[in-house]
Protein backbone atom coordinates (compact mmCIF):
# COMPACT_ATOMS: atom_id res chain seq x y z
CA UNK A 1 -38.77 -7.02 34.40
CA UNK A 2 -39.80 -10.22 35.60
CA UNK A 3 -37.34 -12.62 36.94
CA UNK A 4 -37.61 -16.77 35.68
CA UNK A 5 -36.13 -19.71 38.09
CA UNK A 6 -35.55 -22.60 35.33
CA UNK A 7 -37.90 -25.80 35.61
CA UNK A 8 -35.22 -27.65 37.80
CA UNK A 9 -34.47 -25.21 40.28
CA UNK A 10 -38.29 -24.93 41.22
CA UNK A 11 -38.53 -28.33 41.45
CA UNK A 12 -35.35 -28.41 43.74
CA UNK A 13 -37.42 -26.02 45.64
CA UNK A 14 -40.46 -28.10 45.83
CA UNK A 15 -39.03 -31.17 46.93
CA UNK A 16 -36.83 -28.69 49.67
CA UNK A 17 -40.04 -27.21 51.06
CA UNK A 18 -41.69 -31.04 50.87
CA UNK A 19 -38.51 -32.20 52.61
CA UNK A 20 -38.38 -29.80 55.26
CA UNK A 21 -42.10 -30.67 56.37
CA UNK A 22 -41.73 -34.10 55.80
CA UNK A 23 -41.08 -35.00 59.67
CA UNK A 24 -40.93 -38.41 60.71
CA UNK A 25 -44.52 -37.23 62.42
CA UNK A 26 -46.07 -36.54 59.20
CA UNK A 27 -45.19 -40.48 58.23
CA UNK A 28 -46.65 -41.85 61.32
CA UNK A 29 -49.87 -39.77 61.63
CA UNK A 30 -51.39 -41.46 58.21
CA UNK A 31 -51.45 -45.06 58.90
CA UNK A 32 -53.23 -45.34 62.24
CA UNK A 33 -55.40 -42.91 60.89
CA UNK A 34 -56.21 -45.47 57.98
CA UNK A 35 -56.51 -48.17 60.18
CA UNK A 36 -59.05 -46.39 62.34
CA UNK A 37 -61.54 -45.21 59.89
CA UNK A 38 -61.93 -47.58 57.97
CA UNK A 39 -64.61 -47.45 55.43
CA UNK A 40 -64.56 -43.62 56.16
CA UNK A 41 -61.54 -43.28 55.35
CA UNK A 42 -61.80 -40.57 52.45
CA UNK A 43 -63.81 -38.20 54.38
CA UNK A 44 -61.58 -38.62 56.74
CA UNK A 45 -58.34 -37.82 54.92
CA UNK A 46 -59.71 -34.82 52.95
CA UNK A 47 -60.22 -33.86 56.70
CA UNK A 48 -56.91 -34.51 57.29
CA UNK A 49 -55.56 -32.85 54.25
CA UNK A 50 -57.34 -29.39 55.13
CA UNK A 51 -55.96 -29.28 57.77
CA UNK A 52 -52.19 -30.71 57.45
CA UNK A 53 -51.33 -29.02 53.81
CA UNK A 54 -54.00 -26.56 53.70
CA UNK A 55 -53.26 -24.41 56.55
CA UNK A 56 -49.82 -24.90 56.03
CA UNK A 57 -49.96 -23.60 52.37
CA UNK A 58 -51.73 -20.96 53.83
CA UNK A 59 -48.88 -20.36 56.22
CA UNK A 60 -46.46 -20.21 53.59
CA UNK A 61 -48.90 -17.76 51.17
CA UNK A 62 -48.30 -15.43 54.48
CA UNK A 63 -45.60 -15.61 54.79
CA UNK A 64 -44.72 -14.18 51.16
CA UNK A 65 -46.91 -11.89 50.93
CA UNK A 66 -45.82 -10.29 54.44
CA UNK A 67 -41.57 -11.38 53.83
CA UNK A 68 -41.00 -12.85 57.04
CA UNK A 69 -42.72 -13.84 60.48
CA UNK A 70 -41.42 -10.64 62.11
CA UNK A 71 -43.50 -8.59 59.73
CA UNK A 72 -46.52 -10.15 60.35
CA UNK A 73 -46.02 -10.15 64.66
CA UNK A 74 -45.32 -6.13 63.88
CA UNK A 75 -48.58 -5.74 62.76
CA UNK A 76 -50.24 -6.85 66.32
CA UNK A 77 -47.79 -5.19 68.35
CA UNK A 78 -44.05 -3.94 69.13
CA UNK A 79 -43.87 -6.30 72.05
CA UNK A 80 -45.74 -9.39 70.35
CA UNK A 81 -42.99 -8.81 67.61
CA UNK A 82 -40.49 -9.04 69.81
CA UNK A 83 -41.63 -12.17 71.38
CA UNK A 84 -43.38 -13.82 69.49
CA UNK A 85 -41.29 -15.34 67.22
CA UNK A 86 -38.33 -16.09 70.01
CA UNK A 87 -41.15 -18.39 71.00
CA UNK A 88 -41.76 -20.18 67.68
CA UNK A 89 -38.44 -20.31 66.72
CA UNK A 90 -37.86 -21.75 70.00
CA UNK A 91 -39.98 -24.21 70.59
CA UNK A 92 -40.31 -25.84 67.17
CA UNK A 93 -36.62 -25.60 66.77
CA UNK A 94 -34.07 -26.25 70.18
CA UNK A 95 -36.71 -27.01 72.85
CA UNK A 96 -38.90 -29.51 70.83
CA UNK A 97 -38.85 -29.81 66.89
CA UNK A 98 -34.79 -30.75 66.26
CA UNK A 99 -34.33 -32.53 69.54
CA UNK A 100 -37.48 -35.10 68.33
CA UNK A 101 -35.96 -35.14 64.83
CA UNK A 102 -33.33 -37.01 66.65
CA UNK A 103 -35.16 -38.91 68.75
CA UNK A 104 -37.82 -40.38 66.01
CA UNK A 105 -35.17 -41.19 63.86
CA UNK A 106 -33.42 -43.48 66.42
CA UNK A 107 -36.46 -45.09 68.55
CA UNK A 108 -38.12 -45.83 64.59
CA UNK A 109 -35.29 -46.62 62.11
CA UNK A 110 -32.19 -47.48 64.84
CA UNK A 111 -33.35 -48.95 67.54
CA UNK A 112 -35.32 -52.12 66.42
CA UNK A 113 -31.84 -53.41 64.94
CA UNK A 114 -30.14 -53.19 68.02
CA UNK A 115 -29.92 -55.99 71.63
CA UNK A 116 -32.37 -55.00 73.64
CA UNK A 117 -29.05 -53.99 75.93
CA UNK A 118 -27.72 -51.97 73.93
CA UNK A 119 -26.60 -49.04 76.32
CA UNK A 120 -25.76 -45.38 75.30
CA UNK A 121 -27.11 -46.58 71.57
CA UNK A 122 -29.46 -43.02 71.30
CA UNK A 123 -26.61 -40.60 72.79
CA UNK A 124 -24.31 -42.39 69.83
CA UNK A 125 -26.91 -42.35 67.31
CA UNK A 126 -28.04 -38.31 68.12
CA UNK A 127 -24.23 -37.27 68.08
CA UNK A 128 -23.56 -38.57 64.87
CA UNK A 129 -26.96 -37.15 63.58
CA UNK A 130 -26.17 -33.80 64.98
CA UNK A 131 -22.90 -33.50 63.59
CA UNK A 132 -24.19 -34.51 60.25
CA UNK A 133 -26.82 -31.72 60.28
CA UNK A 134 -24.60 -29.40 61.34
CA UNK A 135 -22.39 -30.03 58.69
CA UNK A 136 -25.06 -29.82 56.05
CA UNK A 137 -26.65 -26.62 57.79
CA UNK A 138 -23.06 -24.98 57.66
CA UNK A 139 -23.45 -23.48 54.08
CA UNK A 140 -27.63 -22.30 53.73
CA UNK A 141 -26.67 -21.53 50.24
CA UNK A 142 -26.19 -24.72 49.13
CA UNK A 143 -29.30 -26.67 51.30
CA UNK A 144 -31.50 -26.63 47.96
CA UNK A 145 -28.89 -28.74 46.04
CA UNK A 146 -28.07 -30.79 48.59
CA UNK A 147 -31.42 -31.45 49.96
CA UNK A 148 -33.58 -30.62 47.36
CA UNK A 149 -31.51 -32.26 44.42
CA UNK A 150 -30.13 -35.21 46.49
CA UNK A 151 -31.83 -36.43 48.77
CA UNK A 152 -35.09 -35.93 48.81
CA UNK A 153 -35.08 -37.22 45.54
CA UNK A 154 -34.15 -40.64 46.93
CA UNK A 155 -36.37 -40.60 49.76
CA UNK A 156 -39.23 -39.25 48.01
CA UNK A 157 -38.70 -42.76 45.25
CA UNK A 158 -38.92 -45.01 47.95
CA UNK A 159 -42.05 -43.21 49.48
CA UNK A 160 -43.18 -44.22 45.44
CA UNK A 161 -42.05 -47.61 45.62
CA UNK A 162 -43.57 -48.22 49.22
CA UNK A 163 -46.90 -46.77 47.58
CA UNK A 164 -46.54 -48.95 44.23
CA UNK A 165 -46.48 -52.27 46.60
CA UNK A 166 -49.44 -50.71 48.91
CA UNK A 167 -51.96 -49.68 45.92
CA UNK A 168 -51.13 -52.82 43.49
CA UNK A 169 -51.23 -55.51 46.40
CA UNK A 170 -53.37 -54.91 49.09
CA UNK A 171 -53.34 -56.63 52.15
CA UNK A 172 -56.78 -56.62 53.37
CA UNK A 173 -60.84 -55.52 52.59
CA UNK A 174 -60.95 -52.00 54.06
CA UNK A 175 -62.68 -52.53 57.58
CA UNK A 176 -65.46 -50.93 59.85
CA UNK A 177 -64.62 -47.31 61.37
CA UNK A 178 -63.75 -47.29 64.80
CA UNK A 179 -64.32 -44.73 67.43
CA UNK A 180 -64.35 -40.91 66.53
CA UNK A 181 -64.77 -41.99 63.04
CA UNK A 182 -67.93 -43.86 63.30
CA UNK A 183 -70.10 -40.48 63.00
CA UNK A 184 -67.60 -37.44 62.58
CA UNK A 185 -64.65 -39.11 59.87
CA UNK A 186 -64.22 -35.96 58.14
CA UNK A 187 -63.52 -33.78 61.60
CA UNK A 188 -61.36 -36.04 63.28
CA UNK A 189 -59.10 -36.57 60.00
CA UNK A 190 -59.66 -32.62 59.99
CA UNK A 191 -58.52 -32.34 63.61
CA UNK A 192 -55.68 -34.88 63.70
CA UNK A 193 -54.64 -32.77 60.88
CA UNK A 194 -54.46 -29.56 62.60
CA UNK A 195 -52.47 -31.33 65.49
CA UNK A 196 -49.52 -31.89 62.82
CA UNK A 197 -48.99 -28.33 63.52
CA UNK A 198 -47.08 -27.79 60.47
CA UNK A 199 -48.50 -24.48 60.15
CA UNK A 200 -46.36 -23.34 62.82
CA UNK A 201 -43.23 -25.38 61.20
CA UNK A 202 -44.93 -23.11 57.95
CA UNK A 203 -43.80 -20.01 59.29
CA UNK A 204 -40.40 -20.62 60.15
CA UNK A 205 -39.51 -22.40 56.91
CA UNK A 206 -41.20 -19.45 54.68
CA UNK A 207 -38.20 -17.72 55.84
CA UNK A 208 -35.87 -20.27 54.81
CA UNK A 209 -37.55 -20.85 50.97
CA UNK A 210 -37.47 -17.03 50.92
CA UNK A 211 -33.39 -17.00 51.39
CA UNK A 212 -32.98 -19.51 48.54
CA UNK A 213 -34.59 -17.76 46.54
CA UNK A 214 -33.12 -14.52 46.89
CA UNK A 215 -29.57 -16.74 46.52
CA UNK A 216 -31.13 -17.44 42.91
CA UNK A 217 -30.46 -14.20 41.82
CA UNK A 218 -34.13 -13.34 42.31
CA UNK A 219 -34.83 -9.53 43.73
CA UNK A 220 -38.36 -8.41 42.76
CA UNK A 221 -40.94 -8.72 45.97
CA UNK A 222 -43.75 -10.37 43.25
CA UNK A 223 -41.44 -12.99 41.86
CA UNK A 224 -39.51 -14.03 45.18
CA UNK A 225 -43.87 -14.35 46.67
CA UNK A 226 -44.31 -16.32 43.02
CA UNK A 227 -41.66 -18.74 43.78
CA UNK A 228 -42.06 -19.30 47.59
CA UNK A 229 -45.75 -20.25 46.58
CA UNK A 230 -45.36 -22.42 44.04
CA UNK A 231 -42.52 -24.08 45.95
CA UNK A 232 -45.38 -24.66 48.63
CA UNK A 233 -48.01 -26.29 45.85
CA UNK A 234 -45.15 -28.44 44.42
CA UNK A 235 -44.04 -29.52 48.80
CA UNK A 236 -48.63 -29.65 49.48
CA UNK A 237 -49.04 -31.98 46.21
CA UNK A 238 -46.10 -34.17 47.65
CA UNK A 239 -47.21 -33.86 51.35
CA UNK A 240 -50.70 -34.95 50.16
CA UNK A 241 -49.55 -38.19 47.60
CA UNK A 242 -47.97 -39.02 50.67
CA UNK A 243 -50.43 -39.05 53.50
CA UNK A 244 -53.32 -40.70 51.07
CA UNK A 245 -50.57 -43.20 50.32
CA UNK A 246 -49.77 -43.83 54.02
CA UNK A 247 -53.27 -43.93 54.71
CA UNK A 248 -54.96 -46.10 52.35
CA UNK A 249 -51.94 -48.97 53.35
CA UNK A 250 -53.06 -48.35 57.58
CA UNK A 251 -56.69 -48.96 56.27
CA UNK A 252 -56.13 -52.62 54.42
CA UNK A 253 -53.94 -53.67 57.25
CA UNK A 254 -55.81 -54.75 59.78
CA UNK A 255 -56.85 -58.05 59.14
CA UNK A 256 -53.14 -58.85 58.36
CA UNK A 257 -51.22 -56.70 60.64
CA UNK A 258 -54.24 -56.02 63.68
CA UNK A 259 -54.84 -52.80 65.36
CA UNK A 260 -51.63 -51.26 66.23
CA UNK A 261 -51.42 -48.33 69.15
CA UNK A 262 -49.50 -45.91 66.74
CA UNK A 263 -48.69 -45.40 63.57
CA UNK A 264 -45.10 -46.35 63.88
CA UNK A 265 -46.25 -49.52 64.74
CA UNK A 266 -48.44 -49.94 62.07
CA UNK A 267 -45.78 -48.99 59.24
CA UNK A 268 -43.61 -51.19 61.10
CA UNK A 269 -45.39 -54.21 60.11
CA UNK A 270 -46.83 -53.09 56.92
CA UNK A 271 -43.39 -52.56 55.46
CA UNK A 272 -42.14 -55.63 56.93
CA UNK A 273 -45.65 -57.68 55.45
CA UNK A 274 -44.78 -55.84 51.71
CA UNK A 275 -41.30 -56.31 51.40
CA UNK A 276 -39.89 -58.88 53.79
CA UNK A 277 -36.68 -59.00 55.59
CA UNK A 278 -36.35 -55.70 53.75
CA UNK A 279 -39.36 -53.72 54.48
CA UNK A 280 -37.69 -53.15 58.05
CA UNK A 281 -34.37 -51.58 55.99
CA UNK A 282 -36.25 -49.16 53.91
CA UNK A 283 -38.66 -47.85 56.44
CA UNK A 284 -35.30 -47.29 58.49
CA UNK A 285 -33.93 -45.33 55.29
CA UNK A 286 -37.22 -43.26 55.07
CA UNK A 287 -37.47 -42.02 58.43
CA UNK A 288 -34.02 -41.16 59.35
CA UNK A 289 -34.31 -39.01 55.84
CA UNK A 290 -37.19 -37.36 56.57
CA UNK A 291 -35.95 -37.04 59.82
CA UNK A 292 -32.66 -36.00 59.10
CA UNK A 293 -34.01 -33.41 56.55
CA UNK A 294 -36.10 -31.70 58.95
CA UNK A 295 -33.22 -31.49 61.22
CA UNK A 296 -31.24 -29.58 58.87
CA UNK A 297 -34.08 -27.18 57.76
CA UNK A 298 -34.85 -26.53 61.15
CA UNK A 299 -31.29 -25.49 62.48
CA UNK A 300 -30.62 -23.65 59.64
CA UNK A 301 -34.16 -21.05 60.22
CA UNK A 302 -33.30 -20.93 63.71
CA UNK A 303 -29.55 -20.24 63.18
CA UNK A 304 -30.61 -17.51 60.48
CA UNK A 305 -33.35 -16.34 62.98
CA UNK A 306 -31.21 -16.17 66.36
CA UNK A 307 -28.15 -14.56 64.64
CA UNK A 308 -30.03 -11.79 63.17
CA UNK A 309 -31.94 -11.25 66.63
CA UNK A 310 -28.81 -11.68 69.02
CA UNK A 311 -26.02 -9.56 67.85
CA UNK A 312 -22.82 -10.83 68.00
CA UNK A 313 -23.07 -14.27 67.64
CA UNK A 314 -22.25 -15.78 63.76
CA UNK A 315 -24.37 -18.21 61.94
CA UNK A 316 -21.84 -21.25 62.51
CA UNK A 317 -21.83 -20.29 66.52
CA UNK A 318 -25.33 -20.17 66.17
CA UNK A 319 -25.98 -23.93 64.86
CA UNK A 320 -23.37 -25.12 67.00
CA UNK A 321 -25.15 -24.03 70.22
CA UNK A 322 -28.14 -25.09 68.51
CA UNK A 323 -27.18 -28.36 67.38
CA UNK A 324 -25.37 -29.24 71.00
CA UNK A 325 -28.68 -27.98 72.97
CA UNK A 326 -30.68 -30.08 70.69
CA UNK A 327 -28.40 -33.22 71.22
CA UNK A 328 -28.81 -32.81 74.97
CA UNK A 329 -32.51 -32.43 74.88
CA UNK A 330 -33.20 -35.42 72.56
CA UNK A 331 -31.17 -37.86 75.27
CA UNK A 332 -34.18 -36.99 77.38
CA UNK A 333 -36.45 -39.55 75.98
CA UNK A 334 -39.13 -38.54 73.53
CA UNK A 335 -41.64 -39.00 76.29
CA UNK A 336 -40.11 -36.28 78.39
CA UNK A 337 -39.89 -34.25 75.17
CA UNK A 338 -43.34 -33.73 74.36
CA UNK A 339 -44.52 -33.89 78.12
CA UNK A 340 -42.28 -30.93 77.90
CA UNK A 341 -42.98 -29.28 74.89
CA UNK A 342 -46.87 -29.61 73.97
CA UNK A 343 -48.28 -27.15 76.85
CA UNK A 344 -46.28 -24.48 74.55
CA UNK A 345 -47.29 -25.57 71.46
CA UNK A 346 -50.73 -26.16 72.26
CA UNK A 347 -50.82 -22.60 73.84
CA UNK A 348 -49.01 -21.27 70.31
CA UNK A 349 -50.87 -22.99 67.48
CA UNK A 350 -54.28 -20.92 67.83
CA UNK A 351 -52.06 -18.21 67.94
CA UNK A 352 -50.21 -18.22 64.76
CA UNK A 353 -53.39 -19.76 63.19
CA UNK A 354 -55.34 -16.35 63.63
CA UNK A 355 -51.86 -14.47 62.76
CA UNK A 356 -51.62 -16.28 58.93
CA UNK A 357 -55.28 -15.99 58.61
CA UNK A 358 -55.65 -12.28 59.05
CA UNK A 359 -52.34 -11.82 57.26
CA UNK A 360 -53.99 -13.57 53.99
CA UNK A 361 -56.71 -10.80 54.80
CA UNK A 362 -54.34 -8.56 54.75
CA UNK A 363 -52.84 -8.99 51.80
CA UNK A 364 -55.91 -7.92 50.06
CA UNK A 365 -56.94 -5.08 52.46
CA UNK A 366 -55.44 -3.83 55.13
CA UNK A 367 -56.31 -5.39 58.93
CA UNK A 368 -56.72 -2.61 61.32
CA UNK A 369 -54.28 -3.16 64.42
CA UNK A 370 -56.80 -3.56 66.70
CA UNK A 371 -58.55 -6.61 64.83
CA UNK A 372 -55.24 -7.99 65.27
CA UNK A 373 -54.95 -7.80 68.83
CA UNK A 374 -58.84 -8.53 69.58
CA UNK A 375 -58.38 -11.85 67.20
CA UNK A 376 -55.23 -12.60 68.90
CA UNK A 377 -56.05 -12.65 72.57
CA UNK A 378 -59.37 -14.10 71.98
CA UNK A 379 -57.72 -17.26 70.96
CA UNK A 380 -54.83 -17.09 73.38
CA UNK A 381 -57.30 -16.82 76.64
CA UNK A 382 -58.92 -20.19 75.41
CA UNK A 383 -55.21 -21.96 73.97
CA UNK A 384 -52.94 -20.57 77.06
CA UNK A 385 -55.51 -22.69 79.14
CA UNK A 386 -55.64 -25.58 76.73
CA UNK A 387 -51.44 -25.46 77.34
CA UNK A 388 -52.26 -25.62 81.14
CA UNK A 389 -54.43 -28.33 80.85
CA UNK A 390 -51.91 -30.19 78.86
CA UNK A 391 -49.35 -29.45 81.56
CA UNK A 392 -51.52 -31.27 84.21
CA UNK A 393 -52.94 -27.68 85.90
CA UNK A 394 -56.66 -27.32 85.62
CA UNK A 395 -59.11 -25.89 87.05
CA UNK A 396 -62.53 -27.64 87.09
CA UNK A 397 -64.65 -24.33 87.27
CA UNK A 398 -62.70 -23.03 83.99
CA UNK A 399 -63.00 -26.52 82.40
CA UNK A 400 -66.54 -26.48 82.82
CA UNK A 401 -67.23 -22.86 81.84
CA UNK A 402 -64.67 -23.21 78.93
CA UNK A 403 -67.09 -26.79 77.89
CA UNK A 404 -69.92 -24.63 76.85
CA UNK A 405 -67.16 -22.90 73.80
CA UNK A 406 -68.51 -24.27 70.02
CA UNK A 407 -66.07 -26.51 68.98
CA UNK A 408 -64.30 -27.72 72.34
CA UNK A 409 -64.87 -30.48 71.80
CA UNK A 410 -63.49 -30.74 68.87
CA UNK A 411 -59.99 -29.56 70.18
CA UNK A 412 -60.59 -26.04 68.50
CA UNK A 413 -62.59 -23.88 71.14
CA UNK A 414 -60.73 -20.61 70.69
CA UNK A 415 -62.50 -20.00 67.15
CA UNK A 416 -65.14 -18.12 68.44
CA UNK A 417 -63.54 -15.78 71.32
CA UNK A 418 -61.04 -15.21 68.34
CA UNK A 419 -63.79 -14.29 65.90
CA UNK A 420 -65.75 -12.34 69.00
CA UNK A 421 -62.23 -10.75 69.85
CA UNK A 422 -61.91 -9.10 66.00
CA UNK A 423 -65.68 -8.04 66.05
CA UNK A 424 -64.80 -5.87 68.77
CA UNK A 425 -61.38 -4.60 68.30
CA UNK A 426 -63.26 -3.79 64.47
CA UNK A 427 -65.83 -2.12 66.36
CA UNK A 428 -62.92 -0.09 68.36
CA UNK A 429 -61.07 0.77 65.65
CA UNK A 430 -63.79 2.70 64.13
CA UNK A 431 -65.14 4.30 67.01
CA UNK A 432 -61.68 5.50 67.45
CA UNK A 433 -61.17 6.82 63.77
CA UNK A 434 -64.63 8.61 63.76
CA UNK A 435 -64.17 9.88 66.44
């Protein structure tokens, strides 16, 4: 018999799933985006849409269909399940994704309030913002109503009002593309999209939607995959009102505002432009909420994750370590952070790319393990490199020889060892079962 969610709770779960990926990242991305293309800028976020709610709808879409990122690593190997996820869980949650929640939320919303002397002001902002998500993340049960009911709600009506002011009063003529977005709008938007990595942020909250749903009551495989994905269409149709928004305001600000360096920047002074001595106040209120949400989705999959993995440590000792790791790492500086952290995630996103895309395949007919594995380390020879190169190690002979790839250029070289890495595990797994 099929199960029903009322109208209210899958909206709860909508604006949930649209909270969790609604980093302050996602916020910032938009606007200098806008600014920089310019008259292209439609091609260019359609580009960016693909690519920052597509593949992370698609993430989500495997994620139901398989029940949980440990499923889908099984299906490559016993020791890529095993380590795998530890490494996503890791580094979008302690090592890089929560301590930046923290970080964001001070150096965009905090810190251009404060004296410019203002000592110790992140390590008091992060402690207070760390206890308050792990407070929130104590109970999982009750993150829907409490995020999903509350306040993303309120932050998701200012995002409305902000776009209201942007659409109705313009600042500015939209103006000339610049750079990348001259010739190629719709593959750079497509690109900077793809560098969101929410599809890797995708498969640890599919996990988390998942839970709540089973909370509801709900049992049957087909209706808890129903739910999750039209949670994720509700959270993609909110993700995308808000990067068009965010993106159309960058591109009629540059006469009034001038070419910022970042999107922060650019927000900055577009709020401040629209609203005044307030604009500064609610752009405060909209990060550390998106910021803050995050946070709390985040420590809760990795708490849920890690205390299923590591026997004998709770939930609550879980977040705590969690939480206090995070709060540490943050009072590095977001600099450090991401010098720190993108080597691994650069190395990781091809990775889990050609893991959801050959789990969607696989939910129609099933992938052969070997097409797996081919498909797998196809992309990681070309990504691992791409992490070293991030890290500052490269060598010149590999650069060059790794140049001639289609697509390098375009950040996504590993495409075609992938694809050339499936052709031949294909090939192996049917020389194998004939013969």
């Amino acid at each position: 018999m099929k199960q029903k969610l009322p109208t209210r709770e899958l909206l709860a779960l909508g604006f949930f799933m649209f909270a969790l990926f609604l980093g302050a990242g996602n916020i910032i991305f938009p606007p200098i985006l806008g600014q920089q293309a310019g008259e292209s800028l439609w091609p260019a976020v359609f580009g960016f849409l693909a690519t920052g709610v597509g593949l992370p709808l698609l993430a989500i879409i495997a994620v139901s269909a398989g029940g949980n990122l440990d499923n889908l690593a099984r299906r490559v190997s016993p020791g890529f399940q095993y380590i795998f996820p530890f490494i996503i869980y890791l580094a979008i949650g302690p090592f890089f994704g929560i301590p930046r929640t923290g970080t964001v939320a001070y150096e965009i919303g905090v810190l251009p309030f404060l004296p410019e002397d203002s000592g110790g002001g992140l390590f008091i902002f992060t402690l207070i913002f760390f206890a308050i998500t792990f407070w929130l993340a104590l109970n999982p049960a009750k993150l829907v109503d409490r995020i999903g009911k509350l306040i993303t709600p309120i932050l998701f009506a200012l995002i409305v009002i902000i776009a209201i002011k942007g659409f109705s009063s313009p600042m500015d003529p939209i103006g000339q593309p610049l750079g990348k977005y001259i010739q190629n709008a719709f593959f750079s938007g497509f690109n900077e999209g793809y560098l969101t990595m929410d599809a890797i942020a995708a498969l640890v909250f599919g996990l988390v939607i998942i839970n709540r749903i089973k909370e509801k009551g709900l049992t049957e495989v087909a209706d808890i995959r129903s739910y999750t994905i039209k949670a994720g269409v509700i959270a993609g149709i909110g993700l995308s009102f808000v990067y068009i928004t965010l993106a159309y305001m960058g591109a009629t600000s540059v006469d009034t505002v001038g070419l910022q360096d970042n999107g922060g920047a650019v927000l900055a002074a577009v709020a401040s432009h629209l609203f005044g001595p307030y604009g500064s106040i609610i752009l405060a209120v909209v990060i550390i909420g998106a910021c803050l949400t995050t946070s709390i989705g985040l420590v809760s999959a990795c708490g849920e994750f890690l205390s299923q993995r590591i026997k004998g440590i709770s939930y609550r000792a879980m977040i705590t370590i969690i939480c206090l790791f995070s709060l540490t790492m943050a009072n590095l500086g977001l600099s450090q952070l991401i010098a720190v952290s993108l080597p691994v995630l650069t190395a990781i996103y091809p990775v889990a790319i050609v893991l959801i895309l050959l789990s969607l395949v696989h939910a129609i007919k099933a992938v052969p393990r070997k097409v797996y594995l081919g498909g797998i380390i196809g992309a990681a020879i070309v990504s691992i490199y791409d992490g070293f190169i991030s890290a500052g190690f490269e060598i010149e002979m590999v650069t060059e020889w790794t140049s001639y790839l289609p697509f390098m250029a375009n950040g996504v070289g590993w495409i075609v060892p992938s694809f050339i890495g499936m052709l031949l595990g294909f090939i192996s797994h049917g020389l194998q079962r004939n013969g």
